[in-house]
PDB file of N, CA and C in Angstrom:
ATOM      1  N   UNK A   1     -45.854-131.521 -84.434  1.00  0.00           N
ATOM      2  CA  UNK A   1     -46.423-131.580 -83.117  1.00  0.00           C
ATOM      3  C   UNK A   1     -47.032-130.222 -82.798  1.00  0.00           C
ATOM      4  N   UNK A   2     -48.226-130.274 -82.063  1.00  0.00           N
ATOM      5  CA  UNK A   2     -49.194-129.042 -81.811  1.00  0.00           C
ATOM      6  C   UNK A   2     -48.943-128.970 -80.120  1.00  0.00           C
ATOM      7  N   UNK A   3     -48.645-127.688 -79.672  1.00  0.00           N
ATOM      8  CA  UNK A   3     -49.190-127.882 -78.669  1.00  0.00           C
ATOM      9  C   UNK A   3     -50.442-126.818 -78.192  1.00  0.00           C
ATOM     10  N   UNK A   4     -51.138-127.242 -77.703  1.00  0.00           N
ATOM     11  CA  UNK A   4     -52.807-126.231 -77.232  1.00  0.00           C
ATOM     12  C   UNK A   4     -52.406-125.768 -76.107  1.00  0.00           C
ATOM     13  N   UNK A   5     -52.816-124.708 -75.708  1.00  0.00           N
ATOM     14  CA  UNK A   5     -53.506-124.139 -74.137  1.00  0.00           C
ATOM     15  C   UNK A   5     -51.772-124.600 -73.070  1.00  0.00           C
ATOM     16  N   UNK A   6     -50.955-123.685 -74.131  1.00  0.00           N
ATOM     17  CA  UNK A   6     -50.116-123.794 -72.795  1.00  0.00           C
ATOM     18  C   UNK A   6     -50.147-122.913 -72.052  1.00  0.00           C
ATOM     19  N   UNK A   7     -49.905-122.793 -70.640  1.00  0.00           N
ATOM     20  CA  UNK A   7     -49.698-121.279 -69.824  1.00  0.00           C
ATOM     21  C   UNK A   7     -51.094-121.001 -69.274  1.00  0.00           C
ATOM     22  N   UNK A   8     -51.462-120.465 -68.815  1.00  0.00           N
ATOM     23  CA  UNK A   8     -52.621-119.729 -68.237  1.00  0.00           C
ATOM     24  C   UNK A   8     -53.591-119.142 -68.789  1.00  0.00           C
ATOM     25  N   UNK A   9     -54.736-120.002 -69.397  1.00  0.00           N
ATOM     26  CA  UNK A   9     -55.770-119.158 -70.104  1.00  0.00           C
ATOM     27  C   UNK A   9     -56.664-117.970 -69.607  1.00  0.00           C
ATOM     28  N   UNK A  10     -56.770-116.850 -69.950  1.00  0.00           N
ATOM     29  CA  UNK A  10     -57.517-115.852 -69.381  1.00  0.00           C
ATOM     30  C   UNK A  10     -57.249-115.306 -69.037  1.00  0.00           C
ATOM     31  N   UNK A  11     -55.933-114.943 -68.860  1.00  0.00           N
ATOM     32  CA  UNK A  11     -54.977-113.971 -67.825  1.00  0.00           C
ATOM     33  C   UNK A  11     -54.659-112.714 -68.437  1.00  0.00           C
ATOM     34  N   UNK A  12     -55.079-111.564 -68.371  1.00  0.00           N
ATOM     35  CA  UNK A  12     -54.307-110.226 -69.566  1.00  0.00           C
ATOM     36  C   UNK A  12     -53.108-110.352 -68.215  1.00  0.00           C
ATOM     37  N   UNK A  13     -51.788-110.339 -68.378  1.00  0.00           N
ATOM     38  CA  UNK A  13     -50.789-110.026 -67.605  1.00  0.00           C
ATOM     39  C   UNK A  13     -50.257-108.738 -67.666  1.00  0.00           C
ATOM     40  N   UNK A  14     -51.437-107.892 -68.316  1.00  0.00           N
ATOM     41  CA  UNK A  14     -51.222-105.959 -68.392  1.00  0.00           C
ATOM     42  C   UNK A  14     -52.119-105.474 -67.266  1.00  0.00           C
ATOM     43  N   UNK A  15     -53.344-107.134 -66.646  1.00  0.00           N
ATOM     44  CA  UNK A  15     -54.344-106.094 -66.285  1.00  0.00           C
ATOM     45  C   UNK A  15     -54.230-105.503 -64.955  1.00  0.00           C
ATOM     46  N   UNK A  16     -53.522-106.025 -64.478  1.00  0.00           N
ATOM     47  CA  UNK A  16     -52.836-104.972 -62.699  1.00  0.00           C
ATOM     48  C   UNK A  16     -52.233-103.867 -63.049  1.00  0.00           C
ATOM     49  N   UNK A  17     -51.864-103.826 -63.946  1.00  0.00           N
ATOM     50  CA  UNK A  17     -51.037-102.458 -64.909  1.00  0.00           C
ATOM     51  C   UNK A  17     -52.042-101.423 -65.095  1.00  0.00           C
ATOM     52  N   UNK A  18     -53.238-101.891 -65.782  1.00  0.00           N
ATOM     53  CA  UNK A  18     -54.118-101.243 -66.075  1.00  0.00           C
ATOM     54  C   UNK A  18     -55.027-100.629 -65.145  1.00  0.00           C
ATOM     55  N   UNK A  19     -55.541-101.292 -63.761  1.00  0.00           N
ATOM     56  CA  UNK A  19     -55.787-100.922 -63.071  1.00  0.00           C
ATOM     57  C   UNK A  19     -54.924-100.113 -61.695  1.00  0.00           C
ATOM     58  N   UNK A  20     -53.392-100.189 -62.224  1.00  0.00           N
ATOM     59  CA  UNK A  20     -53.129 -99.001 -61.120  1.00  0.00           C
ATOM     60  C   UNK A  20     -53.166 -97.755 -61.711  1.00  0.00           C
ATOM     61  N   UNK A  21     -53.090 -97.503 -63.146  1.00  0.00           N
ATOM     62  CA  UNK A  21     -53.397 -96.538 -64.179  1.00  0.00           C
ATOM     63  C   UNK A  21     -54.664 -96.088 -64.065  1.00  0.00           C
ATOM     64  N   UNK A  22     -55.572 -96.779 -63.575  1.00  0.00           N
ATOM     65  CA  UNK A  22     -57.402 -96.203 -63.565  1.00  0.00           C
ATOM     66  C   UNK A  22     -57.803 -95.860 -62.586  1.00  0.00           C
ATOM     67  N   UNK A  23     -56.711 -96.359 -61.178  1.00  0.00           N
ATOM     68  CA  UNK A  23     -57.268 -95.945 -59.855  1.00  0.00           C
ATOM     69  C   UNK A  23     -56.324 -94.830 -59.663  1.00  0.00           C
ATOM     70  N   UNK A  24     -55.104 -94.364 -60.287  1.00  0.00           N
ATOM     71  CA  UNK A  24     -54.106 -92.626 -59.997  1.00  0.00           C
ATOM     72  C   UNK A  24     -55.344 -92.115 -60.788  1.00  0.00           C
ATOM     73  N   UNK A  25     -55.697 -92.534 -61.742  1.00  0.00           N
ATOM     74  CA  UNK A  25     -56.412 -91.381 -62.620  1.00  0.00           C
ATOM     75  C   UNK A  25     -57.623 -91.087 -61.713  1.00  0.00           C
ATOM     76  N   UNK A  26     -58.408 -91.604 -60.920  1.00  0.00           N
ATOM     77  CA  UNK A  26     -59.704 -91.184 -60.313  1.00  0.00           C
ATOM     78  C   UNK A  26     -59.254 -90.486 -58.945  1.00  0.00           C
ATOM     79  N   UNK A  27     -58.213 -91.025 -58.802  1.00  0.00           N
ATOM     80  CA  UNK A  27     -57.251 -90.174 -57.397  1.00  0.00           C
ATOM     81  C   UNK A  27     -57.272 -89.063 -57.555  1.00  0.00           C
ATOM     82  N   UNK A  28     -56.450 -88.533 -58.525  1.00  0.00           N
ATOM     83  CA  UNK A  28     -55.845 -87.252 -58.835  1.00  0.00           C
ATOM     84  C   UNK A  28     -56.888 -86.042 -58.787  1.00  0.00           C
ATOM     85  N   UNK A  29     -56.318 -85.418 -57.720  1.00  0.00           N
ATOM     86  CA  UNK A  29     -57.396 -84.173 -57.263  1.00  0.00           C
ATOM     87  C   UNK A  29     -56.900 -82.666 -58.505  1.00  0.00           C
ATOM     88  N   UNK A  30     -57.942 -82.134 -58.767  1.00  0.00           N
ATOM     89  CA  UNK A  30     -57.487 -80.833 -59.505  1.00  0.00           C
ATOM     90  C   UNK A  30     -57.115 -79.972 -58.878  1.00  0.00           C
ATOM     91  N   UNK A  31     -55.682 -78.991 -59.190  1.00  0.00           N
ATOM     92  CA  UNK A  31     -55.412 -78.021 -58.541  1.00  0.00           C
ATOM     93  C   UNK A  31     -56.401 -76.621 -58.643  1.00  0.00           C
ATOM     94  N   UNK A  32     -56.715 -75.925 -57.291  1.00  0.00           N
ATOM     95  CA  UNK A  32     -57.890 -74.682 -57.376  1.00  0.00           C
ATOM     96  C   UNK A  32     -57.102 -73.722 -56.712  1.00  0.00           C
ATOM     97  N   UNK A  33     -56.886 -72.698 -57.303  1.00  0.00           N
ATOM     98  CA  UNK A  33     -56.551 -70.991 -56.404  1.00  0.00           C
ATOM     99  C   UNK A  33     -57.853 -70.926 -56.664  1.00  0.00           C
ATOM    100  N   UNK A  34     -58.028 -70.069 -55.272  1.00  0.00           N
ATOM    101  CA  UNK A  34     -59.164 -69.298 -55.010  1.00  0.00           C
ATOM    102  C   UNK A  34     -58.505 -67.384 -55.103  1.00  0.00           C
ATOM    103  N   UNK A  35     -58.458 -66.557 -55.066  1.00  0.00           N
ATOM    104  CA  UNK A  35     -58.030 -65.527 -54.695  1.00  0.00           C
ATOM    105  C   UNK A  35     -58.986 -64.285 -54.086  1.00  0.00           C
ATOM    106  N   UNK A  36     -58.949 -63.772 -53.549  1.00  0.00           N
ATOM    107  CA  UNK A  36     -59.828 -63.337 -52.136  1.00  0.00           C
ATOM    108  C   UNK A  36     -60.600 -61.645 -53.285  1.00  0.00           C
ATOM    109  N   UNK A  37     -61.306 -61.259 -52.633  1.00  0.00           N
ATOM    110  CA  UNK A  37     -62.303 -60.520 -53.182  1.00  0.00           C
ATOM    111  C   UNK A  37     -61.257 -59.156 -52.572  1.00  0.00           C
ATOM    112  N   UNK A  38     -60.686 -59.520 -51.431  1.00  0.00           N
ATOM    113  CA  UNK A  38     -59.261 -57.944 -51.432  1.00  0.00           C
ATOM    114  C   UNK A  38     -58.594 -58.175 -52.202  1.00  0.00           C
ATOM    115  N   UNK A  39     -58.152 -58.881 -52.598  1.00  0.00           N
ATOM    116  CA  UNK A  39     -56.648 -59.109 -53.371  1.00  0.00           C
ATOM    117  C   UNK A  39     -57.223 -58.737 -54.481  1.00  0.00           C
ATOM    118  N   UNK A  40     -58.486 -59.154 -54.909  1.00  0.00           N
ATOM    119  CA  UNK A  40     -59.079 -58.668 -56.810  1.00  0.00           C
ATOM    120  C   UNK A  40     -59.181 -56.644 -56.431  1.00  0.00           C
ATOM    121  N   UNK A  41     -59.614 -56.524 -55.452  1.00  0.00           N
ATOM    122  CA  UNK A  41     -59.972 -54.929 -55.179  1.00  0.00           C
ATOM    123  C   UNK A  41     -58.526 -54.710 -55.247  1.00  0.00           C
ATOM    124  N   UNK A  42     -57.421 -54.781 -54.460  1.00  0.00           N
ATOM    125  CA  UNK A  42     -56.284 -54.267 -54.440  1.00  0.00           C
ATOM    126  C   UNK A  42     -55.516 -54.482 -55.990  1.00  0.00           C
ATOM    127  N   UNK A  43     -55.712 -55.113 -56.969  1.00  0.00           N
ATOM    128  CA  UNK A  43     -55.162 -55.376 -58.021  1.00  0.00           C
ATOM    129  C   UNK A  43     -56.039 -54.719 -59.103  1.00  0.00           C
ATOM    130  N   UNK A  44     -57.285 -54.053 -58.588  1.00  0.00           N
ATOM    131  CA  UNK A  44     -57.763 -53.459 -59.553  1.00  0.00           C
ATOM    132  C   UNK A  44     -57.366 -51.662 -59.085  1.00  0.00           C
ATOM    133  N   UNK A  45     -57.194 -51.549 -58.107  1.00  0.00           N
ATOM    134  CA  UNK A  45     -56.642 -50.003 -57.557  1.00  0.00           C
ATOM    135  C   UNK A  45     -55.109 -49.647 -58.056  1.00  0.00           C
ATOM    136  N   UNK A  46     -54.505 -50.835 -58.500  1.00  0.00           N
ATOM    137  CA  UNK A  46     -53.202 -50.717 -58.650  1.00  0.00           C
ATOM    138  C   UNK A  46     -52.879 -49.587 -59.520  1.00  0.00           C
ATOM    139  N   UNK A  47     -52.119 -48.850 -60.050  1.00  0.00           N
ATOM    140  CA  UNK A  47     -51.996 -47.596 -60.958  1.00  0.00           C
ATOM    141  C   UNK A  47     -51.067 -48.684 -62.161  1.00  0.00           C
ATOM    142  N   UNK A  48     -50.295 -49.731 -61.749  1.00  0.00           N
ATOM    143  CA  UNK A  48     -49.551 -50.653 -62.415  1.00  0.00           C
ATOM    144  C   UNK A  48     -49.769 -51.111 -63.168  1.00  0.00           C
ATOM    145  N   UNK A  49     -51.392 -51.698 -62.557  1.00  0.00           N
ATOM    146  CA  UNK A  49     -52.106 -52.879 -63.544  1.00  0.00           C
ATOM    147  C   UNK A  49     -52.612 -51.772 -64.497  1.00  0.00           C
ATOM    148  N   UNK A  50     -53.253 -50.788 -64.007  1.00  0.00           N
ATOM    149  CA  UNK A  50     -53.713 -50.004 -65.533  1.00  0.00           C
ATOM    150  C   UNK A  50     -52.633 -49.595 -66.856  1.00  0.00           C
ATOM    151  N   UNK A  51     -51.487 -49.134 -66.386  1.00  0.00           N
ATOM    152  CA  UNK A  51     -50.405 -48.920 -67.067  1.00  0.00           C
ATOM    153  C   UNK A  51     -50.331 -50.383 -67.853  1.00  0.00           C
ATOM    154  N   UNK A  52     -49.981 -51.195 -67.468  1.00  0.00           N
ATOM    155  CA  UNK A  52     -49.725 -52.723 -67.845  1.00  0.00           C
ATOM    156  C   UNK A  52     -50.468 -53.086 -68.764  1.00  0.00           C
ATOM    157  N   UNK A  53     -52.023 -52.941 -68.740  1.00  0.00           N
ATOM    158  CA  UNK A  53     -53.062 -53.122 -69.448  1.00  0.00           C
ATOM    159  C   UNK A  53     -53.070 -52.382 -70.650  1.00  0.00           C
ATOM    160  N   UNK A  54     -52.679 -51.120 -71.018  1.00  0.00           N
ATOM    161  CA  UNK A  54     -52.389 -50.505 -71.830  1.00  0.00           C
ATOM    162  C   UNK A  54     -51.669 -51.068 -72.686  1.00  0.00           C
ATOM    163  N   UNK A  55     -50.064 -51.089 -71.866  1.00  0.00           N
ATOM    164  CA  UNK A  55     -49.229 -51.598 -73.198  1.00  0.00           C
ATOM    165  C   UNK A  55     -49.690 -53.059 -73.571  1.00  0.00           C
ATOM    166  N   UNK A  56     -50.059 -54.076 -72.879  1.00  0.00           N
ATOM    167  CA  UNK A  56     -50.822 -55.182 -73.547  1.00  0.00           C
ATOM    168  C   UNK A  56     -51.744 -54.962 -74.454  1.00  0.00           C
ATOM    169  N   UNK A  57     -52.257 -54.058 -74.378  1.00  0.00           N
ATOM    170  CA  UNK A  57     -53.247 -54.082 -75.730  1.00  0.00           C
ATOM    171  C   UNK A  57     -53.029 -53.360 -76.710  1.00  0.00           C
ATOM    172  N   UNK A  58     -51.820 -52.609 -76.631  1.00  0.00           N
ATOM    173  CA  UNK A  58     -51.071 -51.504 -77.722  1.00  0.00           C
ATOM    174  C   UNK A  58     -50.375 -53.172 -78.130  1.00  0.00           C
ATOM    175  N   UNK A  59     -49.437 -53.537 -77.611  1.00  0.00           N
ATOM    176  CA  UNK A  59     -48.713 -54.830 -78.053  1.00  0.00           C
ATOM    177  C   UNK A  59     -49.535 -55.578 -79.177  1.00  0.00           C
ATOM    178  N   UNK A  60     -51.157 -55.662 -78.243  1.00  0.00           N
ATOM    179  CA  UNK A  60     -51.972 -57.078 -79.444  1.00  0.00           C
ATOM    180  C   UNK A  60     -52.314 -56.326 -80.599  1.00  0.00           C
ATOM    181  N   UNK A  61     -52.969 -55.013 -80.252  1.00  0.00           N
ATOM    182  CA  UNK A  61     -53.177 -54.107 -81.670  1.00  0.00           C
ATOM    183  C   UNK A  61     -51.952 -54.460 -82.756  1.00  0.00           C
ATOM    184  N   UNK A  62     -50.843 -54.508 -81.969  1.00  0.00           N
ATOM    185  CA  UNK A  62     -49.610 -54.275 -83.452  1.00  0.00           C
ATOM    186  C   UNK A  62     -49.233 -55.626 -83.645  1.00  0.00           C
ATOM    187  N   UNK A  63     -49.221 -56.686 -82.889  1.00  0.00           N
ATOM    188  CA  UNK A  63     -49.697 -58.303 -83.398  1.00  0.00           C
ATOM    189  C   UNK A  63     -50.332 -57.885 -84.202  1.00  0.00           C
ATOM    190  N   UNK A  64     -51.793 -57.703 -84.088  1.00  0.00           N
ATOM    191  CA  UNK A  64     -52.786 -58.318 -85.067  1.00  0.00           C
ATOM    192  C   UNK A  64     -52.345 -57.541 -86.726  1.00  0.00           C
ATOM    193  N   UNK A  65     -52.001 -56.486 -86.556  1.00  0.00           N
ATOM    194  CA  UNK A  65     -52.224 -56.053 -87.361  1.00  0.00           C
ATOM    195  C   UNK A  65     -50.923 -55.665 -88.408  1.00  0.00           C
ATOM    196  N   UNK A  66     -50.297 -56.454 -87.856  1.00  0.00           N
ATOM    197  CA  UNK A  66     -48.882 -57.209 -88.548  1.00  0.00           C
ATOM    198  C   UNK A  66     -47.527 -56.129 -87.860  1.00  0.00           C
ATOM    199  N   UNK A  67     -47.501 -54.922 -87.464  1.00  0.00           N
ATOM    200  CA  UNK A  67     -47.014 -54.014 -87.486  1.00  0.00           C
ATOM    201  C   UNK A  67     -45.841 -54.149 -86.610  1.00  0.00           C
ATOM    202  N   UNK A  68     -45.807 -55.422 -85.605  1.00  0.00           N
ATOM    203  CA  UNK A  68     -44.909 -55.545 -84.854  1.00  0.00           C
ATOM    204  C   UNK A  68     -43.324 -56.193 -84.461  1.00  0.00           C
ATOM    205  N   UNK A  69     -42.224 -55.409 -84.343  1.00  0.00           N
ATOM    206  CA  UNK A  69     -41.302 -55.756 -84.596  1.00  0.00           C
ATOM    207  C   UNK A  69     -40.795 -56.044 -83.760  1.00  0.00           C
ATOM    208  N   UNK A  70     -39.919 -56.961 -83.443  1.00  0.00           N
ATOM    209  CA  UNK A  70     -38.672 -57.447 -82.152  1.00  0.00           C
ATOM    210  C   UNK A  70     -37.428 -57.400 -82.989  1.00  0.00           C
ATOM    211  N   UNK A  71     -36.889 -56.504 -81.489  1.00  0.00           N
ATOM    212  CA  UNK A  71     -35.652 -55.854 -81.415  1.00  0.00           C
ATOM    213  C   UNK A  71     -34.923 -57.616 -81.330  1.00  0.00           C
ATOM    214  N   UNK A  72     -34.055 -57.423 -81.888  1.00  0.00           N
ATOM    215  CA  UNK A  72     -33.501 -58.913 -82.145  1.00  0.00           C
ATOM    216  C   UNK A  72     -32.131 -58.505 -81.343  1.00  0.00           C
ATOM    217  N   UNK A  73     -31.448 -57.369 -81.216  1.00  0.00           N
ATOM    218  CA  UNK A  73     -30.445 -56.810 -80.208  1.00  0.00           C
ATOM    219  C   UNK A  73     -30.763 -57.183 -78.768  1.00  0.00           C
ATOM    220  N   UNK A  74     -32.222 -56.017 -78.626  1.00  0.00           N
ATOM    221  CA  UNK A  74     -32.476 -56.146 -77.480  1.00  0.00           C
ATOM    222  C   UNK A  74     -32.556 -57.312 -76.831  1.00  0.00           C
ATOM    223  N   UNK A  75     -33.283 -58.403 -77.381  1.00  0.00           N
ATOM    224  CA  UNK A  75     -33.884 -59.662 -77.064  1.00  0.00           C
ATOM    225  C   UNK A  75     -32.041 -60.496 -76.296  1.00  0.00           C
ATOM    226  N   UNK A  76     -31.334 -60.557 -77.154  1.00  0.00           N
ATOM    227  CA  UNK A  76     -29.930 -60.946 -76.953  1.00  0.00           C
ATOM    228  C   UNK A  76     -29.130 -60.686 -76.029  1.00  0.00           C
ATOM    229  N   UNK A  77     -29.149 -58.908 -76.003  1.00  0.00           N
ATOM    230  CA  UNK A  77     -28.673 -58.585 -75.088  1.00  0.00           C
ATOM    231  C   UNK A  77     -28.923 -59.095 -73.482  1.00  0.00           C
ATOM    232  N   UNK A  78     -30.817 -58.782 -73.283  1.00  0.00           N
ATOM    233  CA  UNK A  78     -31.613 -59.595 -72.265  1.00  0.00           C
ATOM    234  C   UNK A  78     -30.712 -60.542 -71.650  1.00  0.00           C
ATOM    235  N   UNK A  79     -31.082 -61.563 -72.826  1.00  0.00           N
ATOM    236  CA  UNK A  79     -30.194 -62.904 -72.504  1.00  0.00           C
ATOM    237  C   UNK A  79     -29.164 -63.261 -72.073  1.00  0.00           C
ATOM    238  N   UNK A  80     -28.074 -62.550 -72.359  1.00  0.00           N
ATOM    239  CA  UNK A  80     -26.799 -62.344 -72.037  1.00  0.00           C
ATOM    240  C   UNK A  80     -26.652 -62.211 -70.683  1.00  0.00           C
ATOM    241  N   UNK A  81     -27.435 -60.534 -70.696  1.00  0.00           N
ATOM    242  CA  UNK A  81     -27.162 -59.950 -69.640  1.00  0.00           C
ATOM    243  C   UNK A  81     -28.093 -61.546 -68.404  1.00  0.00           C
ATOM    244  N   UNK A  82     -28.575 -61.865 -68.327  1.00  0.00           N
ATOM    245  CA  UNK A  82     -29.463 -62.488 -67.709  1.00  0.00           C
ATOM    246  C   UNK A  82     -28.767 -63.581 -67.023  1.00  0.00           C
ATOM    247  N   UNK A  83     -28.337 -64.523 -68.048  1.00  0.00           N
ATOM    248  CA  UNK A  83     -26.851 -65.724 -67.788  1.00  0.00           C
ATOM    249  C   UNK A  83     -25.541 -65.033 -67.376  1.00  0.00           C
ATOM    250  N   UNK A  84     -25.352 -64.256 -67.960  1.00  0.00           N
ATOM    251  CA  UNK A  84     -23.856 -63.749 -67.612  1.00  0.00           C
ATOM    252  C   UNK A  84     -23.667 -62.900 -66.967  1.00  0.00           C
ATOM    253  N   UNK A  85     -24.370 -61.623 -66.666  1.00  0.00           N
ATOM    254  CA  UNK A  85     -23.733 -60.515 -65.163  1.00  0.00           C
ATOM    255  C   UNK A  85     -24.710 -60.916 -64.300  1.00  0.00           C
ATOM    256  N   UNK A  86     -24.444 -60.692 -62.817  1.00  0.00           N
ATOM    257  CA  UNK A  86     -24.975 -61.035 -62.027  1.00  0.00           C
ATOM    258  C   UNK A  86     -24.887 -59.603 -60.920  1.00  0.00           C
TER     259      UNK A  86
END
């Protein structure tokens, strides 16, 4: 015995699924900072950020150029100290 065309022909029963999936996705707004033209002046006057900038690029120099080592103490200690004294 055969049976044909039982149930509801034509129906994807995913496709309300699919369309609440296509209408969050066109929803979804992108997050934007703006940050103000003082705040870039005051962060470029900083004496911090120049210091900072330095050792970041002493750091990538000794990345790149294999030379750089982590303190595997220090790193631990960090940690420790970080979770455990307060």
């Amino acid at each position: 015995m055969k049976i044909n065309h039982f149930g509801p022909l034509g129906i994807n029963p995913y496709k309300n699924q699919m369309n609440k999936v296509a209408a969050t996705e066109r929803s979804t707004k992108a997050d934007k900072v703006e940050i103000s033209s003082a705040a870039k002046e005051l962060l470029e006057a900083s004496p911090i950020t120049v210091a900072r900038q330095e050792k970041v690029e002493a750091l990538k120099k000794q990345v790149q150029s294999g030379t750089y080592k982590v303190d595997s103490e220090a790193v631990a200690k960090s940690v420790y100290d970080f979770y455990f004294k307060k």
